[in-house]
C-alpha atoms as a PDB file:
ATOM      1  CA  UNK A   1     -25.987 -22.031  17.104  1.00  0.00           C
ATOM      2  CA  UNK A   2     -26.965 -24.687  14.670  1.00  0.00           C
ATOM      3  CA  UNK A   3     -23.958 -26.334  14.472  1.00  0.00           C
ATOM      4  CA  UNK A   4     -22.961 -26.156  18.221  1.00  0.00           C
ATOM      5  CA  UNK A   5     -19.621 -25.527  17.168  1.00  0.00           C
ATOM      6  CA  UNK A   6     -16.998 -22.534  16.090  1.00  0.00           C
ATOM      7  CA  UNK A   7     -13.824 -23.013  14.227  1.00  0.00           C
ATOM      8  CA  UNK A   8     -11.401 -20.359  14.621  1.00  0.00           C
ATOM      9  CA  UNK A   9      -9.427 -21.086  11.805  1.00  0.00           C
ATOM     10  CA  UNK A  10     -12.921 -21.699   9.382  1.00  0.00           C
ATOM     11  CA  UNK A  11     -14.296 -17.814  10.742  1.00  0.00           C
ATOM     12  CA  UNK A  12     -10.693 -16.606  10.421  1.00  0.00           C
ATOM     13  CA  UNK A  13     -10.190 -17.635   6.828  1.00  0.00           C
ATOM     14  CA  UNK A  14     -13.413 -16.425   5.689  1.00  0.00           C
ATOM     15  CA  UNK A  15     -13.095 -13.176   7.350  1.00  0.00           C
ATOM     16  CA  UNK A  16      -9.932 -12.157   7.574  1.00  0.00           C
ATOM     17  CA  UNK A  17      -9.356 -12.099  11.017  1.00  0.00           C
ATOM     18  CA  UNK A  18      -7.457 -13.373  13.925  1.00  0.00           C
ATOM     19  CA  UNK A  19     -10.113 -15.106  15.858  1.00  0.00           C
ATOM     20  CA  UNK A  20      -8.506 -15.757  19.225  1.00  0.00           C
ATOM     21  CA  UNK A  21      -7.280 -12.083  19.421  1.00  0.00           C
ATOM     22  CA  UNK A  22     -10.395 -10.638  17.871  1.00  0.00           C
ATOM     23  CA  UNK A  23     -12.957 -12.282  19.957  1.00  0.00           C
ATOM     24  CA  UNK A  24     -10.775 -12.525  23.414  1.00  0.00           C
ATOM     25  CA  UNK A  25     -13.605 -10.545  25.452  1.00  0.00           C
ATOM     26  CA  UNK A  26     -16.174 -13.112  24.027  1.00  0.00           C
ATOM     27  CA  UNK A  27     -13.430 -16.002  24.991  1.00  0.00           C
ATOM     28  CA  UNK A  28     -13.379 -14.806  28.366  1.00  0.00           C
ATOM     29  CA  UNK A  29     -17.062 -14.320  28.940  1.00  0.00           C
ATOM     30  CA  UNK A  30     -17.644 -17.676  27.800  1.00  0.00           C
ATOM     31  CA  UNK A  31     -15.466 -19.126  30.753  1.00  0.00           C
ATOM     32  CA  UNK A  32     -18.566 -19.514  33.003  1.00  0.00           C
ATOM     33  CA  UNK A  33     -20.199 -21.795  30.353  1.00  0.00           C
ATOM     34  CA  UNK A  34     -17.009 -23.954  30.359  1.00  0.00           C
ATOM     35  CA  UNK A  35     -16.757 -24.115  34.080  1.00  0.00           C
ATOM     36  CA  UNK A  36     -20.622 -25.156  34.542  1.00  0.00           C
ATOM     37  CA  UNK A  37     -19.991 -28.021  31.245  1.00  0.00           C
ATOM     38  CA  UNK A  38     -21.993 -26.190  28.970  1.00  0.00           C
ATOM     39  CA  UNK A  39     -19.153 -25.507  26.439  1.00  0.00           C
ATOM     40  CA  UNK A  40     -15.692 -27.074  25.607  1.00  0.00           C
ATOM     41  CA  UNK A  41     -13.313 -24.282  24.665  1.00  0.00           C
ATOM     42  CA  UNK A  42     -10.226 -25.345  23.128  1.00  0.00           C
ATOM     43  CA  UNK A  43      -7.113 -24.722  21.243  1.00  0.00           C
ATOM     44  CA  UNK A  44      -8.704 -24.326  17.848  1.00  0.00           C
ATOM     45  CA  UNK A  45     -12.590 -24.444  18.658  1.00  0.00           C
ATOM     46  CA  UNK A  46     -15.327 -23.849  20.263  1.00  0.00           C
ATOM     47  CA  UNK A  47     -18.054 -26.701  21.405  1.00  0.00           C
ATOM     48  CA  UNK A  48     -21.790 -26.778  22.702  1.00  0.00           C
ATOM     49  CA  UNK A  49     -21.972 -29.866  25.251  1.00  0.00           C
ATOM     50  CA  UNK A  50     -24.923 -32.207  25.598  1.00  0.00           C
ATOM     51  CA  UNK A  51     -25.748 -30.226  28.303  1.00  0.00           C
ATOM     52  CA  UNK A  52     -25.124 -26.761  26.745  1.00  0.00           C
ATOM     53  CA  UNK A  53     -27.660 -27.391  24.047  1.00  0.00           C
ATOM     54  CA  UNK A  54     -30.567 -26.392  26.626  1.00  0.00           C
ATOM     55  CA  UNK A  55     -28.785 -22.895  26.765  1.00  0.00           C
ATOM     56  CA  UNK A  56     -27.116 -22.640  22.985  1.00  0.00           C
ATOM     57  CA  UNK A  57     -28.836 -19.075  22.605  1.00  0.00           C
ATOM     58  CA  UNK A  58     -27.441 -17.986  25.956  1.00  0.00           C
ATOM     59  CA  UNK A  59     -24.125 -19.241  24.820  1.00  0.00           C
ATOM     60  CA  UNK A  60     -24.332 -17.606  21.169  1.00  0.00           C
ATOM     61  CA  UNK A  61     -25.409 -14.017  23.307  1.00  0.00           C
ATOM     62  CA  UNK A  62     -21.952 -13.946  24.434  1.00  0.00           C
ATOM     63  CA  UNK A  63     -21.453 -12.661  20.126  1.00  0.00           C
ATOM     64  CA  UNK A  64     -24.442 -10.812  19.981  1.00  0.00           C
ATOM     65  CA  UNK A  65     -22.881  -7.691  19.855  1.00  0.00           C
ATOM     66  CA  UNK A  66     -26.219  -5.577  19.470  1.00  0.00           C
ATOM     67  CA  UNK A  67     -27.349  -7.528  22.723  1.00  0.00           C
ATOM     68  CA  UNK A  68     -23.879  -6.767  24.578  1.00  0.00           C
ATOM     69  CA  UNK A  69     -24.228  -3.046  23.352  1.00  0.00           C
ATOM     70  CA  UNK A  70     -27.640  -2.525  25.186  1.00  0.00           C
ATOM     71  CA  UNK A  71     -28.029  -5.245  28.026  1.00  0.00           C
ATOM     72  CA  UNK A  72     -30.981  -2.454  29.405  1.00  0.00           C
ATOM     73  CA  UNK A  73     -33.114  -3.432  26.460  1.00  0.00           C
ATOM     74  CA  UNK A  74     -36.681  -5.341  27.276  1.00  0.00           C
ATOM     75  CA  UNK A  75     -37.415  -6.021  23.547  1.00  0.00           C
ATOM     76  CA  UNK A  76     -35.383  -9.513  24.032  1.00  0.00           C
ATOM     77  CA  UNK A  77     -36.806 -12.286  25.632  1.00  0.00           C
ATOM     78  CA  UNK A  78     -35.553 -13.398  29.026  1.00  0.00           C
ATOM     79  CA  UNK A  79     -33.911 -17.525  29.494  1.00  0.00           C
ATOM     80  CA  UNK A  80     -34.977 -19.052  32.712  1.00  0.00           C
END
């Protein structure tokens, strides 16, 4: 969230993983993002627009896998 960015091949050294293949759902849930200009997704990263930076934690939920687990939850706080 800080950065605004993700590098897959930075996150994919560093942990050992395949990030394209590894994080596909998250990939595809982020397409609404891209198609409203709130993210760039492309071959090799991930970018927050100008735009985007008014909903980087909605953006960076998309990862959250203890949010994704239990969307039910109230303890979270709601985005507008």
């Amino acid at each position: 969230m800080c950065r605004g960015s993700v590098e897959f091949e930075a996150i994919g050294l560093e942990h050992g993983l395949a990030f394209t293949q590894t994080f596909a759902a998250e990939l595809r849930a982020l397409a609404p993002f891209e198609k409203d200009g709130l993210v760039e997704i492309g071959q090799d990263a991930i970018e927050v627009t100008a735009r985007g930076w008014y909903f980087v934690r909605n953006i960076a939920m998309v990862f959250d896998r203890h949010f994704q687990a239990d969307r039910t939850r109230s303890q979270f706080s709601r985005a507008i």
